[in-house]
Protein backbone atom coordinates (compact mmCIF):
# COMPACT_ATOMS: atom_id res chain seq x y z
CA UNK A 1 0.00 0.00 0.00
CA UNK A 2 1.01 3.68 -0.72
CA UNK A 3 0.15 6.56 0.94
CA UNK A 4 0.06 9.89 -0.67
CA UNK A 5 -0.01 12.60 1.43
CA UNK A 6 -1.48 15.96 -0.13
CA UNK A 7 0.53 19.12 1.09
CA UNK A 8 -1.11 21.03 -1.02
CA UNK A 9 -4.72 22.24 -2.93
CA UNK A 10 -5.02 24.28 -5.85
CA UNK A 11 -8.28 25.05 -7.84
CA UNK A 12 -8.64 24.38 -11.19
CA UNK A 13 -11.80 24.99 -13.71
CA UNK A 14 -13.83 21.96 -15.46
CA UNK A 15 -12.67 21.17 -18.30
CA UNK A 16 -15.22 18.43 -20.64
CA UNK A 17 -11.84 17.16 -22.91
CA UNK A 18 -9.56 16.09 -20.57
CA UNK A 19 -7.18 18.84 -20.17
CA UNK A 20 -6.13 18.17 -23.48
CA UNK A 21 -7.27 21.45 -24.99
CA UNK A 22 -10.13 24.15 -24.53
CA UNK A 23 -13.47 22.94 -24.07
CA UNK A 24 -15.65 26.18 -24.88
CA UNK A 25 -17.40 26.17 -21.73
CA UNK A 26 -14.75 28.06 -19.59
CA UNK A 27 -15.56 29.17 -16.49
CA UNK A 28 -14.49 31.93 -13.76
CA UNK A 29 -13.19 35.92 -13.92
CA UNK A 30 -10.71 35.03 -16.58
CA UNK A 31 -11.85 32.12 -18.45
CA UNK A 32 -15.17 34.16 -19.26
CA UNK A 33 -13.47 37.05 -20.70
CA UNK A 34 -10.70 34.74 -22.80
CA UNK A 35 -12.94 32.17 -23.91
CA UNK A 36 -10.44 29.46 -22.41
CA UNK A 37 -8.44 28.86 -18.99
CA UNK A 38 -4.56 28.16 -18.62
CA UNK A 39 -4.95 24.80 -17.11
CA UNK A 40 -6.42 23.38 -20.42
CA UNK A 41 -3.79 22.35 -21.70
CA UNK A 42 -2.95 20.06 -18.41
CA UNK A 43 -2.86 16.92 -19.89
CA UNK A 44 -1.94 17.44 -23.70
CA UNK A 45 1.42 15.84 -23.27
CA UNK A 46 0.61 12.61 -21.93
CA UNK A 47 1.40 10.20 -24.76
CA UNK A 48 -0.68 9.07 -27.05
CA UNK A 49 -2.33 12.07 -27.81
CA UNK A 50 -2.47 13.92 -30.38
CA UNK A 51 0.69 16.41 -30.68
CA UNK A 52 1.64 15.28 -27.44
CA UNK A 53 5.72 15.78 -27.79
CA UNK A 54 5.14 19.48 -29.14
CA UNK A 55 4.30 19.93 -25.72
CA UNK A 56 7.28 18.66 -24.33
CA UNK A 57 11.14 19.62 -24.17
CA UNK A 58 12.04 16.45 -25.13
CA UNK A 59 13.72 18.00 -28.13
CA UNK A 60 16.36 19.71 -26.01
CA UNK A 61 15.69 18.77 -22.19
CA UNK A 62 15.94 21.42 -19.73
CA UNK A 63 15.88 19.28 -16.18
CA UNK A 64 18.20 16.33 -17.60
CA UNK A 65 17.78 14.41 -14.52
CA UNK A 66 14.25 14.41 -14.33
CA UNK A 67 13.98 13.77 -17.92
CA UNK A 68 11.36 14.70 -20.69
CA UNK A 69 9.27 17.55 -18.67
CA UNK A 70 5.99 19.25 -20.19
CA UNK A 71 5.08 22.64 -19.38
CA UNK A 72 1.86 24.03 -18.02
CA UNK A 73 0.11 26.64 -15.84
CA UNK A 74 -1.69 26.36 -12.18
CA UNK A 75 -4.05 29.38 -11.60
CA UNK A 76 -2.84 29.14 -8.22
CA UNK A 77 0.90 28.82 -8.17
CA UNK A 78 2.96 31.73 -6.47
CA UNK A 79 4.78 32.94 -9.15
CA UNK A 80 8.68 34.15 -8.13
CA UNK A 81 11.39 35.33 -10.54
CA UNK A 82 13.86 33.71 -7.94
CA UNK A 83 14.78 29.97 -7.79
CA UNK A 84 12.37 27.75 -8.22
CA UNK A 85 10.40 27.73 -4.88
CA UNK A 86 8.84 24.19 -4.30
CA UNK A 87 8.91 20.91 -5.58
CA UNK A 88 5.72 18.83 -4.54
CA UNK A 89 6.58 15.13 -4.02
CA UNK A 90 6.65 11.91 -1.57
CA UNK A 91 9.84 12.67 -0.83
CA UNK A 92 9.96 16.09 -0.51
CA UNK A 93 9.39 18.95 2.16
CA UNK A 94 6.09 20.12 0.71
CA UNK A 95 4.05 16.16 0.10
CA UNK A 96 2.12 16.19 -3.47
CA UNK A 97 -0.10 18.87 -4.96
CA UNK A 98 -3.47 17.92 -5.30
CA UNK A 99 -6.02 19.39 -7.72
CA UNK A 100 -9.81 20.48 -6.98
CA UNK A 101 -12.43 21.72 -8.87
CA UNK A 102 -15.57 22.79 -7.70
CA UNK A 103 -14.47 21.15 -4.14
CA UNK A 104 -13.75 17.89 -5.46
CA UNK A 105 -10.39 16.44 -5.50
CA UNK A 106 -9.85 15.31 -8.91
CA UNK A 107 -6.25 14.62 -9.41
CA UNK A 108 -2.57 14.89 -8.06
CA UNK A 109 0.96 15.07 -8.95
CA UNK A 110 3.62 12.22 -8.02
CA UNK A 111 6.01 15.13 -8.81
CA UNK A 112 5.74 18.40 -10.08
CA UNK A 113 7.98 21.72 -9.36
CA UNK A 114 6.99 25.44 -9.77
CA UNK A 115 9.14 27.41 -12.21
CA UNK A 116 10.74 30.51 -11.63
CA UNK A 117 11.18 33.36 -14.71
CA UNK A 118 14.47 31.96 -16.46
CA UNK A 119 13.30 28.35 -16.64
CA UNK A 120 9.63 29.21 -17.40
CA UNK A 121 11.13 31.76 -20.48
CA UNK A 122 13.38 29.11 -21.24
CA UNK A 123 10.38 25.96 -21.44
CA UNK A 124 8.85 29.14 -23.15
CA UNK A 125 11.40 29.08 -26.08
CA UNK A 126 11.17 25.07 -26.74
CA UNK A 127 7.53 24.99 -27.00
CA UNK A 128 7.26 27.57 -29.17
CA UNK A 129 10.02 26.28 -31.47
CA UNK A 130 7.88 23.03 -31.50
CA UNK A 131 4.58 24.95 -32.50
CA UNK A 132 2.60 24.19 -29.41
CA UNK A 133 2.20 28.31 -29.15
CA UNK A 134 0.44 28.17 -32.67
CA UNK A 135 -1.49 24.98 -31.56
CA UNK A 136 -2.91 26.61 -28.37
CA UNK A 137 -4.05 29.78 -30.37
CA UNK A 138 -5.54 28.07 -33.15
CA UNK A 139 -7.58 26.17 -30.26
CA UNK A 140 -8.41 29.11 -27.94
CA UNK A 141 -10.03 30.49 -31.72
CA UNK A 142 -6.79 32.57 -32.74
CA UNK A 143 -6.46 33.99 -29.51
CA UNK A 144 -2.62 35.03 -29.05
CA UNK A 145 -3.30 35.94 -25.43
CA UNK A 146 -3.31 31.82 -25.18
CA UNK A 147 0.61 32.18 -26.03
CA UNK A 148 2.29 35.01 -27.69
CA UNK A 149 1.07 38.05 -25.90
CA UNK A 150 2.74 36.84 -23.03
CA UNK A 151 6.11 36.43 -24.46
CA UNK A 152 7.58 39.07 -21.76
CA UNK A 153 5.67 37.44 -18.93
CA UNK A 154 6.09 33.57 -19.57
CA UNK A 155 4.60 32.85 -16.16
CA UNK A 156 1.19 33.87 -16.96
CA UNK A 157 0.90 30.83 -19.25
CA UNK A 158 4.10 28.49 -18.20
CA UNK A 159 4.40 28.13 -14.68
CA UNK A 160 4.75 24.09 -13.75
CA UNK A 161 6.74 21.41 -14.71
CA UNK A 162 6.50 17.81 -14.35
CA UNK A 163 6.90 14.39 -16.41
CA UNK A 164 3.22 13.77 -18.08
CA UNK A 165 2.88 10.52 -16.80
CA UNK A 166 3.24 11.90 -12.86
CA UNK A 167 -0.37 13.96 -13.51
CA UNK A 168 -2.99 11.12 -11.92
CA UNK A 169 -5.98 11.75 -12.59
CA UNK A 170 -8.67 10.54 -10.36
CA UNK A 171 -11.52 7.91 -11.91
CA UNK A 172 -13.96 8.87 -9.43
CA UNK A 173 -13.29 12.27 -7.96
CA UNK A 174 -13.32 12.59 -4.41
CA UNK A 175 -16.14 15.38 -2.62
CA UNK A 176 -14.29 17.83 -0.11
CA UNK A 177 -16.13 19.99 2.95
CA UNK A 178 -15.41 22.08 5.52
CA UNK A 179 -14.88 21.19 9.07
CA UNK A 180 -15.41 23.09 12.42
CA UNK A 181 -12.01 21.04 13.43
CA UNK A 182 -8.67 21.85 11.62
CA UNK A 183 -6.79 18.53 12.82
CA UNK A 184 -7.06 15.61 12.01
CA UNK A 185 -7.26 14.40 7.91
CA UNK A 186 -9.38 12.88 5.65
CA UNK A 187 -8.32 9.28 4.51
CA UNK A 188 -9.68 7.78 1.50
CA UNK A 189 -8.48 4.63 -0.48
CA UNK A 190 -8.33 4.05 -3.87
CA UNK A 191 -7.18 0.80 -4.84
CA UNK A 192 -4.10 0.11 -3.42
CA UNK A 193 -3.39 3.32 -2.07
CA UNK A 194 -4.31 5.32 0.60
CA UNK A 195 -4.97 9.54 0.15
CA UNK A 196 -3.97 11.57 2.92
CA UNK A 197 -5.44 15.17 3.13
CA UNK A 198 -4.79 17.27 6.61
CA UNK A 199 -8.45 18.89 7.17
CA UNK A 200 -6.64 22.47 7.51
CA UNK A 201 -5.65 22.63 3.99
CA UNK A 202 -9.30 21.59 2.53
CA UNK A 203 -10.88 24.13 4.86
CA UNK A 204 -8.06 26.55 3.96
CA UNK A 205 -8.75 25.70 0.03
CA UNK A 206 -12.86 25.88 0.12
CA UNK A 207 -12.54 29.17 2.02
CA UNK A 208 -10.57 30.51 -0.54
CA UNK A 209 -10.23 32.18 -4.45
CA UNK A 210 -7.96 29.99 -6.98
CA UNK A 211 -4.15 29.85 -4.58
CA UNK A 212 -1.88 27.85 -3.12
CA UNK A 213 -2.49 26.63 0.36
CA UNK A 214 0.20 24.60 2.44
């Protein structure tokens, strides 16, 4: 059995095709106004689908010991243009990030680290050398502020990285609430392993707008 504790929430929108590319019913502040979220493009680079390596570095890796890495944006990630602040993993200081959307938990990360300015500009470059710039555009109905209006603030659309096989994505998501009581954790198992969420961050992350919470 393995337990995976969850350090971390972060909200995401709904997305109807997998996080493979925009669905036309995006939702929120900034999905309403743009006709499409940042987090659509989640799950484009697992393999097997279509265009998946454009989404990749694995042209000219960037992270060599952590091998082929796609690039993507969290809503909620604290963006620095320092060193890379946090890496969210078993091993690690921080446990795995966990994804909700409309308070359920519907995925996690076995690893994933936030970028800071000269990695994200530098994923930035690759990806738009492959064409996955043009491909996000042409899907977000030729709108550039899906990739090349933010060509001096990489960030805004490139703030993650992680291997596209370490994105697990629940088959039945999980339903969060509130508690009066901050300690303790919710414990829930699915198959073989065991999800570990400390009460304080779900109450922190259903009180709260689309951020990080540790």
């Amino acid at each position: 059995m393995t337990i995976i504790k969850i350090g971390a929430l972060t909200k995401i929108e709904r997305n109807s095709a997998g996080y493979k590319m925009p669905d036309g019913g995006a939702g929120g502040e900034y999905g309403s106004e743009k006709g499409f979220n940042q987090e659509d493009w989640l799950d484009r680079a697992r393999p097997g689908n279509l265009s998946a390596a454009l989404f990749t570095d694995s042209t000219n890796p960037i992270f060599k010991k952590d091998g082929v890495q796609t690039y993507s944006h969290l809503p909620g990630i604290y963006r620095s243009s320092g060193n890379e602040l946090m890496s969210f993993h078993g091993e690690g200081s921080y446990d795995h990030l966990a994804l909700i959307c409309k308070g359920e938990l519907v995925a996690y990360f076995v690893k994933v680290a936030v970028l800071n300015e000269n990695f994200s500009q530098r994923a930035y470059d690759i990806l738009d050398r492959n064409g996955a710039g043009k491909i996000r555009e042409a899907e977000s109905s030729s709108n550039t502020d899906a990739w090349s209006n933010h060509i001096d603030n990489t960030l805004a659309c490139l703030n993650i990285r992680y291997s596209p096989e370490d994105l697990v994505w629940l088959e039945n998501p999980i339903p969060l609430s509130k508690s009066s009581a901050s300690s303790g954790f919710l414990s829930t198992t699915i198959g073989a392993d065991t999800i570990l969420i400390p009460q304080v961050i779900i109450n922190n992350a259903l009180n709260g707008r689309n951020s990080l919470f540790i």
